[in-house]
C-alpha atoms as a PDB file:
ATOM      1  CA  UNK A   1     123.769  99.319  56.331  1.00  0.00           C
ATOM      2  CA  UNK A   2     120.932 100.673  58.817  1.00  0.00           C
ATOM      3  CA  UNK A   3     120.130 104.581  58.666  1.00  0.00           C
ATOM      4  CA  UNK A   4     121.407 106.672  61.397  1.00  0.00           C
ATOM      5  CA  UNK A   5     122.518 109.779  62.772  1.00  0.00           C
ATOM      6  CA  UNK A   6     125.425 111.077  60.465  1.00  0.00           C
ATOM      7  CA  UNK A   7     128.955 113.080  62.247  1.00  0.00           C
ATOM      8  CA  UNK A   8     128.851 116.315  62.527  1.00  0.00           C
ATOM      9  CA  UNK A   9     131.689 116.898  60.303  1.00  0.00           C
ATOM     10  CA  UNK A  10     130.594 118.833  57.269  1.00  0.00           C
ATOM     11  CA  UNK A  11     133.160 116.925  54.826  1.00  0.00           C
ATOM     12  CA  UNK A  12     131.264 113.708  55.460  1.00  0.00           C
ATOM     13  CA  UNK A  13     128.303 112.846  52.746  1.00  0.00           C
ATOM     14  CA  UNK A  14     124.992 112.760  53.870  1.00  0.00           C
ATOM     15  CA  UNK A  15     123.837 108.955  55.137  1.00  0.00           C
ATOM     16  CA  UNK A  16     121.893 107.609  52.478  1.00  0.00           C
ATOM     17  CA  UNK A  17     118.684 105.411  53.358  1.00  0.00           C
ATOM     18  CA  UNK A  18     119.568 101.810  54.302  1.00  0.00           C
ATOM     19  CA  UNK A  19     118.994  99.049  51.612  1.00  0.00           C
ATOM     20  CA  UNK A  20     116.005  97.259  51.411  1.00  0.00           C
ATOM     21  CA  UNK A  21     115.643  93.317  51.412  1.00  0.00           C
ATOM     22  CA  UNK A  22     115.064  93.727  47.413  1.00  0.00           C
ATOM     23  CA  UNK A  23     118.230  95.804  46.696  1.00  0.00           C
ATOM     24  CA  UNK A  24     120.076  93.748  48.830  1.00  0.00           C
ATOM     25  CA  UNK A  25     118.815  90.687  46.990  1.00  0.00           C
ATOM     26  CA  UNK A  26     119.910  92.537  43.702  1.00  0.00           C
ATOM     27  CA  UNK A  27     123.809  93.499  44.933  1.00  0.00           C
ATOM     28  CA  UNK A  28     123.695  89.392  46.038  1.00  0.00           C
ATOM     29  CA  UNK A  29     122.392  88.018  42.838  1.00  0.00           C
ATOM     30  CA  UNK A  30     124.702  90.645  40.483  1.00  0.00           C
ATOM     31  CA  UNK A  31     127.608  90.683  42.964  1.00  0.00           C
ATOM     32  CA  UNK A  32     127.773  86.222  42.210  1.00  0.00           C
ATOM     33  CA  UNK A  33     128.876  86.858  38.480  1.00  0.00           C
ATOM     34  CA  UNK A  34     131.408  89.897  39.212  1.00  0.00           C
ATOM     35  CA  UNK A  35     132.974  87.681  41.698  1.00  0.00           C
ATOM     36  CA  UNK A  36     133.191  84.453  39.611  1.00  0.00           C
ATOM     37  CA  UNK A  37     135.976  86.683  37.777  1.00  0.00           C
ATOM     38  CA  UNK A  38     137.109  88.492  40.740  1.00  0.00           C
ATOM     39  CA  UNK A  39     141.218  89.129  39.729  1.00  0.00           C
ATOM     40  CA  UNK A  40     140.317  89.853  36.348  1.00  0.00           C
ATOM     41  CA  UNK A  41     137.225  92.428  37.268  1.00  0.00           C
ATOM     42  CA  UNK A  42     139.591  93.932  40.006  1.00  0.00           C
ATOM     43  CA  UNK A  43     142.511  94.369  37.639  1.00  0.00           C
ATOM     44  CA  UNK A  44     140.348  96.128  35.226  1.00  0.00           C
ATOM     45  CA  UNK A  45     139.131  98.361  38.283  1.00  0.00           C
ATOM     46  CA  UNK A  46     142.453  99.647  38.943  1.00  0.00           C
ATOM     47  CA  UNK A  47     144.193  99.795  35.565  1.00  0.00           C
ATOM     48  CA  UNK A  48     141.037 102.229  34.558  1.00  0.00           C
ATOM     49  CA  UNK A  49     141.322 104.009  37.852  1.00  0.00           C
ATOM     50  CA  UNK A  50     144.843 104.593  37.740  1.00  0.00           C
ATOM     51  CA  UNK A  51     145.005 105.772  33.649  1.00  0.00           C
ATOM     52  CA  UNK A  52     142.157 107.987  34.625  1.00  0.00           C
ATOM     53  CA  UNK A  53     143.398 109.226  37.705  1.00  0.00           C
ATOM     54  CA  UNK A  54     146.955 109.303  38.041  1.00  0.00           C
ATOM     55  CA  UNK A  55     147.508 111.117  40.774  1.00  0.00           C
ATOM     56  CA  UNK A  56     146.320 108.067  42.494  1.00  0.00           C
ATOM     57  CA  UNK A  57     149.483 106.049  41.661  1.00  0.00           C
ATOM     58  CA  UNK A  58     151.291 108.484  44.279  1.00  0.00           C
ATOM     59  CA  UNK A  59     149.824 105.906  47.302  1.00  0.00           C
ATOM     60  CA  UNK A  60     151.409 102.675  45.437  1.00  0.00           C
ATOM     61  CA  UNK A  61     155.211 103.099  45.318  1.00  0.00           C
ATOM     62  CA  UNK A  62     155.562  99.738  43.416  1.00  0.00           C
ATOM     63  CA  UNK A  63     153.999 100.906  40.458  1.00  0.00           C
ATOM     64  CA  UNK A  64     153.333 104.523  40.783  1.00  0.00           C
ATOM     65  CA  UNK A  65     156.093 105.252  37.405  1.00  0.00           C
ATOM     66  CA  UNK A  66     154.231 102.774  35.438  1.00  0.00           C
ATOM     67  CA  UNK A  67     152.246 104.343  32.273  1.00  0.00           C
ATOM     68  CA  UNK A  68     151.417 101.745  30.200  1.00  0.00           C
ATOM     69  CA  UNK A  69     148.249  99.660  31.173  1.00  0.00           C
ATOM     70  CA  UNK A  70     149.845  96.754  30.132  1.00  0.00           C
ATOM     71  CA  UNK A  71     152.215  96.551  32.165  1.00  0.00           C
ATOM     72  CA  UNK A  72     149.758  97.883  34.571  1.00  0.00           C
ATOM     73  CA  UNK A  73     148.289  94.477  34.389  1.00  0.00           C
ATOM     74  CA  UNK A  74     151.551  92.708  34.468  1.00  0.00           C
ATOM     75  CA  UNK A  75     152.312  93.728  37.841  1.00  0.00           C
ATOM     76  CA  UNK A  76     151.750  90.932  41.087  1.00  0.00           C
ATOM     77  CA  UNK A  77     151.214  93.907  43.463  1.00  0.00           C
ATOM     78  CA  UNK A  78     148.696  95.242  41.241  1.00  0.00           C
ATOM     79  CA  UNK A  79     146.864  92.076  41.188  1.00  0.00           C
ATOM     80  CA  UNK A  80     147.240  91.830  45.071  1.00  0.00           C
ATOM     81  CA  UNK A  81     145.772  94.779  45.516  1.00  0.00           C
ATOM     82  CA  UNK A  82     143.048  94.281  43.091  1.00  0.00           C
ATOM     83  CA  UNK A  83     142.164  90.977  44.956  1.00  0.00           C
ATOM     84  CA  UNK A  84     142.012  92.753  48.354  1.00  0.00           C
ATOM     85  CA  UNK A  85     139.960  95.470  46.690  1.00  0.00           C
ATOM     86  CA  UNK A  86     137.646  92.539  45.960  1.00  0.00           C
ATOM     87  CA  UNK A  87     137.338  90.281  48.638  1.00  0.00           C
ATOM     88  CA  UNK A  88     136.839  93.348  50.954  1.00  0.00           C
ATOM     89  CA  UNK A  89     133.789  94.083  48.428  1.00  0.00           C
ATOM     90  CA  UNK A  90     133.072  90.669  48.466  1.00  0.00           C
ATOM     91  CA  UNK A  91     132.705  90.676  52.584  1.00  0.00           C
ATOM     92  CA  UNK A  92     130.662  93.647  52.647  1.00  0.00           C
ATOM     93  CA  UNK A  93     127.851  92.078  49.941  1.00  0.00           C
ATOM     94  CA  UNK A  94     128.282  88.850  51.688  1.00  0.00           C
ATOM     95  CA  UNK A  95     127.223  90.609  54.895  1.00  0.00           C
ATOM     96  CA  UNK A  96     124.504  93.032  53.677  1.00  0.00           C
ATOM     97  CA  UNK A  97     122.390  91.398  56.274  1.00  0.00           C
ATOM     98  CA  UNK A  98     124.585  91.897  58.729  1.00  0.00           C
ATOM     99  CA  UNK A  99     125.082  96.048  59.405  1.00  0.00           C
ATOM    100  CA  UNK A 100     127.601  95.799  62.333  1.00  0.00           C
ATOM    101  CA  UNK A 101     129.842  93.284  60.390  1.00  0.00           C
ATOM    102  CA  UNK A 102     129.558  95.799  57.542  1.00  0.00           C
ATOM    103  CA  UNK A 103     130.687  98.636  59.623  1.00  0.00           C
ATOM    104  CA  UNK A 104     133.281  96.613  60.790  1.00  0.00           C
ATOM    105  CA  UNK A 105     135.001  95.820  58.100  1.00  0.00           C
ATOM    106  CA  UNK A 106     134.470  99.453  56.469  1.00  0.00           C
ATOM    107  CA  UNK A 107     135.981 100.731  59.236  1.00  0.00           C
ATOM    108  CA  UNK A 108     139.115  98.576  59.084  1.00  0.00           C
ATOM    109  CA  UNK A 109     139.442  99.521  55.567  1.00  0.00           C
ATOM    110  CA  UNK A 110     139.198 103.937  56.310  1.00  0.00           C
ATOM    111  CA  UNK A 111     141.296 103.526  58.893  1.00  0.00           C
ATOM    112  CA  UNK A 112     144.053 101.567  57.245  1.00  0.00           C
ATOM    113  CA  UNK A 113     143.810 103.925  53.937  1.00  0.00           C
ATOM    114  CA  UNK A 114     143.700 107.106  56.611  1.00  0.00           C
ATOM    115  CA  UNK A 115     146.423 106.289  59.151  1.00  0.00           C
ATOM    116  CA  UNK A 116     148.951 103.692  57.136  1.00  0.00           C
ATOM    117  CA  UNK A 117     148.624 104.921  53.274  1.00  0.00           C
ATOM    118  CA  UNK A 118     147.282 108.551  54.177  1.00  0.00           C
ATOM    119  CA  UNK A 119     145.220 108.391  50.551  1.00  0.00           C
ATOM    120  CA  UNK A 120     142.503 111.181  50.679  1.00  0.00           C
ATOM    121  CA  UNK A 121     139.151 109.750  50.987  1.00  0.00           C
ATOM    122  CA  UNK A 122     137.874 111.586  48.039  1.00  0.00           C
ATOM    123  CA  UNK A 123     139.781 108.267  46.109  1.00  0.00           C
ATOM    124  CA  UNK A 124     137.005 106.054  47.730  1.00  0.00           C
ATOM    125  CA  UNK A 125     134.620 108.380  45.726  1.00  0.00           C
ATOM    126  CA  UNK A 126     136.416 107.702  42.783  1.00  0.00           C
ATOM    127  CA  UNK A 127     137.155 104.195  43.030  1.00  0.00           C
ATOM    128  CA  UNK A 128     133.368 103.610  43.269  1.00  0.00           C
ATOM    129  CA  UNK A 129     132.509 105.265  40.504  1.00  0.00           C
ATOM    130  CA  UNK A 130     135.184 103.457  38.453  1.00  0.00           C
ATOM    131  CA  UNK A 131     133.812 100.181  39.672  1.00  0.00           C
ATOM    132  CA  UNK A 132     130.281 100.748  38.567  1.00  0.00           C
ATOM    133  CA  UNK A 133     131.767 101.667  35.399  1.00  0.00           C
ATOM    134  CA  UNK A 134     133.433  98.631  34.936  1.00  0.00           C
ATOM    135  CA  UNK A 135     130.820  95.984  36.206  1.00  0.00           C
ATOM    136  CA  UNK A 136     128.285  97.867  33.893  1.00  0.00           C
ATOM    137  CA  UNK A 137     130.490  97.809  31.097  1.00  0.00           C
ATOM    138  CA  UNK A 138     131.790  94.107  31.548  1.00  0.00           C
ATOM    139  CA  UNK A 139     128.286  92.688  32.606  1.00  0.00           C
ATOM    140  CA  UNK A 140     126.175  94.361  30.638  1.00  0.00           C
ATOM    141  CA  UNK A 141     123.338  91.397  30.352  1.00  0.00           C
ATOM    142  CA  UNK A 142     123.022  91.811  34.238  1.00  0.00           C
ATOM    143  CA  UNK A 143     123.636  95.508  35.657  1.00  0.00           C
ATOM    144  CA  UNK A 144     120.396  97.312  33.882  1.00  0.00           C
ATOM    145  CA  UNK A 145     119.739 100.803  34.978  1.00  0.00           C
ATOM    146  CA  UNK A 146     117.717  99.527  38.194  1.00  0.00           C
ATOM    147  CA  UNK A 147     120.817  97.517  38.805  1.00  0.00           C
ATOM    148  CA  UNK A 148     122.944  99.889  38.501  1.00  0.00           C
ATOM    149  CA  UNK A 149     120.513 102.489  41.102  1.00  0.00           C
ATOM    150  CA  UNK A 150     120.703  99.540  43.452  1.00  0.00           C
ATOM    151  CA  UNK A 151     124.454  99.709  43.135  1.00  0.00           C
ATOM    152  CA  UNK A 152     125.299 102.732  43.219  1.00  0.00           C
ATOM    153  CA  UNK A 153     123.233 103.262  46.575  1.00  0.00           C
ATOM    154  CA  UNK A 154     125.665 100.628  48.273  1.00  0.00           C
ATOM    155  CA  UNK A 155     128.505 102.479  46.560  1.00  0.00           C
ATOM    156  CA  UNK A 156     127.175 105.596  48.348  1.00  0.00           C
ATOM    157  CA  UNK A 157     126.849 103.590  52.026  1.00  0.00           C
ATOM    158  CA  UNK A 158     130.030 102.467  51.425  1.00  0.00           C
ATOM    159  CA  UNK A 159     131.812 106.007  50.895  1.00  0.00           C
ATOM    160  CA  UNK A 160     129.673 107.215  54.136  1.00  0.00           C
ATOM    161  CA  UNK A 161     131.278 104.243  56.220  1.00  0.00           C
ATOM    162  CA  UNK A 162     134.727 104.877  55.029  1.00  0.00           C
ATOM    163  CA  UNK A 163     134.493 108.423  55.499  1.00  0.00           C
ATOM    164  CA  UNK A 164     133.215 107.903  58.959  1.00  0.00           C
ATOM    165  CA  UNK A 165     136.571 105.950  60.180  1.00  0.00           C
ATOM    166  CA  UNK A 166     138.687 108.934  58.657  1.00  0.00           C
ATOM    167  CA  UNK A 167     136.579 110.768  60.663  1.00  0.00           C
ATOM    168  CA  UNK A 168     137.016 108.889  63.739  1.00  0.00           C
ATOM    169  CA  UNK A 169     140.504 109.203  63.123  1.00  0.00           C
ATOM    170  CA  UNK A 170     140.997 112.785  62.835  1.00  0.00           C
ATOM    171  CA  UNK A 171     141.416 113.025  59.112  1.00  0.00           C
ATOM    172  CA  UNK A 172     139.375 115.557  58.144  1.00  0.00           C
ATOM    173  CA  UNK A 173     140.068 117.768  61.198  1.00  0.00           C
ATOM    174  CA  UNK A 174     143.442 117.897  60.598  1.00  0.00           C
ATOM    175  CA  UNK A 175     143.746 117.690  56.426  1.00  0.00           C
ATOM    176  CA  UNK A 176     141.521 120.863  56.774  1.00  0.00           C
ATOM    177  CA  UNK A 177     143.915 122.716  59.142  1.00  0.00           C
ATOM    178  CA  UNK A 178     147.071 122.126  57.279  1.00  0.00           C
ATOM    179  CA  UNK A 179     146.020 123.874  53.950  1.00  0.00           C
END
């Protein structure tokens, strides 16, 4: 997560400062007990996601009519997807050190959610926001307010490395011409 030169496509966030050894140290050492409980954590992620945004359900076909949070959690593709939510989280903390392995995988991720799904990247936004919500919320003893700075930082690199693949892509180019 290195700073660098930002696209030139005014959609795309500015590039927030690369993490220092410290904060990385801090996403590494919180990230250990959120991951301990990855399924449940992840499950939690989406239910709130999808009862606060619903519009999101429109991506997931297999559970896009479902209302009630508990069935929500009842449901094996929502629990896939929550697991693949978090092991792709899980990669990028486990490679903090590693920027072009970071980028990598980020990249796999827009492009997949851009070309395959076609979700609007303003849902990676969301989705971040939801998870710091939830991992301050469920781990209260361990995501203070620095924590959470720290956090939301790599939340912020994140969006800017997903946005760049839809970029890459086209996305914005084109989602911008068709209104």
């Amino acid at each position: 997560l290195l700073g660098g030169q930002g696209g030139d496509c005014e959609d795309r966030p500015e590039r927030t400062e690369p993490l220092s050894d410290s904060e990385r140290e801090i996403i590494q050492d919180t990230w250990g007990h959120v991951y301990k409980n990855c399924e449940d954590v992840g499950v939690s992620v989406l239910i709130r996601f999808f009862v606060n945004f619903p519009s999101a359900k429109q991506y997931f076909s297999q559970f896009q009519d479902m209302e009630d949070p508990e069935e929500m959690e009842q449901s094996s593709q929502l629990r896939q997807h929550a697991c693949r939510v978090m092991n792709a989280l899980n990669t990028v903390v486990e490679n903090l050190n590693d920027p072009e392995k970071v980028s990598s995988v980020l990249a796999l991720v827009g492009k997949a959610h851009a070309i395959k799904h076609k979700v609007e990247p303003i849902y990676f936004k969301i989705l971040s926001g939801v998870i710091l919500e939830v991992l301050s919320e469920d781990f209260p003893d361990f995501f203070t307010a620095e924590v959470q700075l720290v956090w939301t930082k790599l939340m912020g690199a994140l969006y800017w490395h997903v946005t760049g693949a839809y970029t890459d892509v086209g996305w914005l180019q084109v989602s911008s011409s068709a209104v």
